[in-house]
C-alpha atoms as a PDB file:
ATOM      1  CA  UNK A   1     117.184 137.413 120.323  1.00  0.00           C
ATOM      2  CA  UNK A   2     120.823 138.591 121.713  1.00  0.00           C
ATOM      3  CA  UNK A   3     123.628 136.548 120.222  1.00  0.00           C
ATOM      4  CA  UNK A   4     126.426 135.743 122.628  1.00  0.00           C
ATOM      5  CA  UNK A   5     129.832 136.718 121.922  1.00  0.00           C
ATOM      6  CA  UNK A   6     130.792 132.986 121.221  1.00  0.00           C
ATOM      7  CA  UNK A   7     128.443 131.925 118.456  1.00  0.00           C
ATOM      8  CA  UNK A   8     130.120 131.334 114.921  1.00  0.00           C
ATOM      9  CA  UNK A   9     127.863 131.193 112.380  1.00  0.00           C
ATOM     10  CA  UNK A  10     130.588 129.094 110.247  1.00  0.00           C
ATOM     11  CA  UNK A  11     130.541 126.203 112.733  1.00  0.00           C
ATOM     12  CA  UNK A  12     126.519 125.149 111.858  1.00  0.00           C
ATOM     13  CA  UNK A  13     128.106 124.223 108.000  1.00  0.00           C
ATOM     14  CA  UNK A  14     130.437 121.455 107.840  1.00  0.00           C
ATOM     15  CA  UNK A  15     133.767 121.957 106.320  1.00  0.00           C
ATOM     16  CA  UNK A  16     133.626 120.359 102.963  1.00  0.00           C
ATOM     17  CA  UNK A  17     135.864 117.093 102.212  1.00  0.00           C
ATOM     18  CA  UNK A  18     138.663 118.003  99.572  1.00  0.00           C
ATOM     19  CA  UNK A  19     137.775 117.737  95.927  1.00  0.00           C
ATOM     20  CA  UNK A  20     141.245 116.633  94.519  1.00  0.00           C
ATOM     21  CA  UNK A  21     140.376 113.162  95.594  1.00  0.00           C
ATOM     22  CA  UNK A  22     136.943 113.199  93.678  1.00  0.00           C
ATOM     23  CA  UNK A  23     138.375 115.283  90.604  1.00  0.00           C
ATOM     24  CA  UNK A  24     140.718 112.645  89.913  1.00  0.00           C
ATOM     25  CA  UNK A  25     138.384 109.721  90.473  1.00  0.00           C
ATOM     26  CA  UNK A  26     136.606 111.313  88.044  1.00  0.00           C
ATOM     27  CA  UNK A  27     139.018 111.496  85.726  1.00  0.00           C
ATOM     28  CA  UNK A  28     140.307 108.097  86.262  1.00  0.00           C
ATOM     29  CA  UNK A  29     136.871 107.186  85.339  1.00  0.00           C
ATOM     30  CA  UNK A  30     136.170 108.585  82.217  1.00  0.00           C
ATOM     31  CA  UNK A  31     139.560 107.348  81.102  1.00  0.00           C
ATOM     32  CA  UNK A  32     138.292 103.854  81.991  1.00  0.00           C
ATOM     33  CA  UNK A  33     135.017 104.511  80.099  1.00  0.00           C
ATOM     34  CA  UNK A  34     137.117 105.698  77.146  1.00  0.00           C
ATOM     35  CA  UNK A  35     139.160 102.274  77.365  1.00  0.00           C
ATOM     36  CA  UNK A  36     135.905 100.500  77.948  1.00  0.00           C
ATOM     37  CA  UNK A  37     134.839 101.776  74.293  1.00  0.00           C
ATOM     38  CA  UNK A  38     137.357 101.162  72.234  1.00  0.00           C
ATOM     39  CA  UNK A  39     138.413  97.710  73.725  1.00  0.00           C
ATOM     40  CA  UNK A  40     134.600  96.970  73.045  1.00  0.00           C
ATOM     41  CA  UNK A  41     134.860  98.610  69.379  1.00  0.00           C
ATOM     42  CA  UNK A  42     137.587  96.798  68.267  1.00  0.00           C
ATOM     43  CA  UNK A  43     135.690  93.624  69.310  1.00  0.00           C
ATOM     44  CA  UNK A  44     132.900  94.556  67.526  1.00  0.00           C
ATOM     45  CA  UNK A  45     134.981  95.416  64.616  1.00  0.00           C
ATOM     46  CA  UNK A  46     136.670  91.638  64.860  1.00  0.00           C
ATOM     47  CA  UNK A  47     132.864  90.445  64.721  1.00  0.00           C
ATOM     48  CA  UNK A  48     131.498  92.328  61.415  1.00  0.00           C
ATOM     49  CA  UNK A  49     135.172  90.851  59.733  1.00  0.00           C
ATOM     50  CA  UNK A  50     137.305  93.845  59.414  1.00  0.00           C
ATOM     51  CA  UNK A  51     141.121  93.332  60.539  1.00  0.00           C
ATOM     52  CA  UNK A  52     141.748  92.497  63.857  1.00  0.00           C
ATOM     53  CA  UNK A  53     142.677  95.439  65.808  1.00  0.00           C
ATOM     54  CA  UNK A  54     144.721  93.628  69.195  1.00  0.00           C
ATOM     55  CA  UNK A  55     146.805  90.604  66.824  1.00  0.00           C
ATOM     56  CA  UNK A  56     145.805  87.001  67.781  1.00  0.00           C
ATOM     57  CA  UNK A  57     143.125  87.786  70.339  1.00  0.00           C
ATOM     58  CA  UNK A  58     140.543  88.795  68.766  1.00  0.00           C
ATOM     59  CA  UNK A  59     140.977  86.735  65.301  1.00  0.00           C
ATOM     60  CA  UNK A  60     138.557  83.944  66.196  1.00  0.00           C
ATOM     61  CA  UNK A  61     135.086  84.751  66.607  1.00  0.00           C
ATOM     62  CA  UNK A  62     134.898  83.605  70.122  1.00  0.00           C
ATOM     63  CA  UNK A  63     137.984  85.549  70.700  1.00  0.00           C
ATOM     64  CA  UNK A  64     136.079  88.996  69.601  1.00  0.00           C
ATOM     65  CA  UNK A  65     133.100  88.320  71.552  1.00  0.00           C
ATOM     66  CA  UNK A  66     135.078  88.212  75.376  1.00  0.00           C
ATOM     67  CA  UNK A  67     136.221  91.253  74.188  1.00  0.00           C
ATOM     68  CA  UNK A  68     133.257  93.082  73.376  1.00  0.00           C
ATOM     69  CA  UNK A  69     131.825  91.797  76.431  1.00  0.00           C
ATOM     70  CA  UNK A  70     134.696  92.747  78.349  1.00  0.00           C
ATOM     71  CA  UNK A  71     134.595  95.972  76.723  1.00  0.00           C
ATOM     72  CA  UNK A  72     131.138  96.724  77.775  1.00  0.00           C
ATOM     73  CA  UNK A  73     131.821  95.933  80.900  1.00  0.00           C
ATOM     74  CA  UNK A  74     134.280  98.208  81.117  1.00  0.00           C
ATOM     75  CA  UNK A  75     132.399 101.227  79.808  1.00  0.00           C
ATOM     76  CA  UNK A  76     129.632 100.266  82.520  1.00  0.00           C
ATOM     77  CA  UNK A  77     131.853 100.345  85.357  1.00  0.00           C
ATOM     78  CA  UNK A  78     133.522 103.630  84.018  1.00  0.00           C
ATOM     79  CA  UNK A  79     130.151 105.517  83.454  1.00  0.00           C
ATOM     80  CA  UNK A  80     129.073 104.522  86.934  1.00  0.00           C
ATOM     81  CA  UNK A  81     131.548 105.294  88.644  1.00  0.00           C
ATOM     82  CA  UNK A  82     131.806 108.478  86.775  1.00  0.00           C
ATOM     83  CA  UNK A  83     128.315 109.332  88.076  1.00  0.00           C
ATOM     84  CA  UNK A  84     128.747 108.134  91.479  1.00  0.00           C
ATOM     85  CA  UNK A  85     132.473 110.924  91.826  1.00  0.00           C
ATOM     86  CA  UNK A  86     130.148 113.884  90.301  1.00  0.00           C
ATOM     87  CA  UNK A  87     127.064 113.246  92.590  1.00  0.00           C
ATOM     88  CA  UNK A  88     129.195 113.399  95.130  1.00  0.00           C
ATOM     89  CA  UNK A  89     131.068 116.639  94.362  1.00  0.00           C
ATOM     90  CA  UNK A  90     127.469 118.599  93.626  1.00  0.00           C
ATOM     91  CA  UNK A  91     126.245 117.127  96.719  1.00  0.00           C
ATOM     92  CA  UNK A  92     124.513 120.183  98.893  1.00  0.00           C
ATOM     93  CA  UNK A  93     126.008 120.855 102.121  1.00  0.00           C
ATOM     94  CA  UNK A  94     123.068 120.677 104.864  1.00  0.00           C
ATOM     95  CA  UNK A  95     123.630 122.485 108.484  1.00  0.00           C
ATOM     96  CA  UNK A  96     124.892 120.179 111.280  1.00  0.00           C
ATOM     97  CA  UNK A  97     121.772 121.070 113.651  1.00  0.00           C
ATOM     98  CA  UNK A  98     119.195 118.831 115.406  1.00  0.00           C
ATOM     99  CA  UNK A  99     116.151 118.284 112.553  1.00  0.00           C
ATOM    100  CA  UNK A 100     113.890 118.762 115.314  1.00  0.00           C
ATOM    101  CA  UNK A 101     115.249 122.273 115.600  1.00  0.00           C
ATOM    102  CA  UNK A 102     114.608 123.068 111.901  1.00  0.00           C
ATOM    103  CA  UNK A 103     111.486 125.298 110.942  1.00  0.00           C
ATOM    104  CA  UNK A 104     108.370 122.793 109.989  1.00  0.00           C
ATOM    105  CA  UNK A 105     107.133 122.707 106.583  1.00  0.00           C
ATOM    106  CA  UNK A 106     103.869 120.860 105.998  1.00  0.00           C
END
């Protein structure tokens, strides 16, 4: 097959997006995780009856609770979003050409 003195090869792969947006999303993340697990350690602390960590929030037990909860929540949102930044990065690049194009595979 003869190959025309336009074709570029490099325009069938898309340019990948930058990754300085998802780097720091993912670092923003795991800081959030980190926060996540020690706001829901010192609540958990405050629950077994060792000194309260944060003052007069979490002295009562109901106090200590919210922020073990809160904590965990935390943590959640910072793992997942964690996740969600590094599947992104390792995502492969595919070629921008019509599927129906592609080679079959049965």
């Amino acid at each position: 097959m003869k190959i025309s003195d336009g074709f570029d090869a490099r325009r069938l792969r898309p340019k990948g997006p930058s990754n300085w947006r998802l780097r720091l999303g993912v670092a923003f993340a795991a800081l959030l995780a980190l926060f996540g697990l020690l706001l829901s350690l010192a609540g958990a602390a405050a629950l077994l009856g060792h000194s309260p960590a944060l003052g007069e929030l979490n002295t009562s037990p109901g106090g200590a609770a919210l922020l073990l909860a809160g904590g965990l929540l935390i943590l959640w949102l910072g793992i997942w979003w964690w996740r969600r930044c590094r599947r992104r990065m390792h995502q492969p690049l595919s070629l921008n050409i019509a599927s129906h194009l592609m080679k079959k595979h049965d």
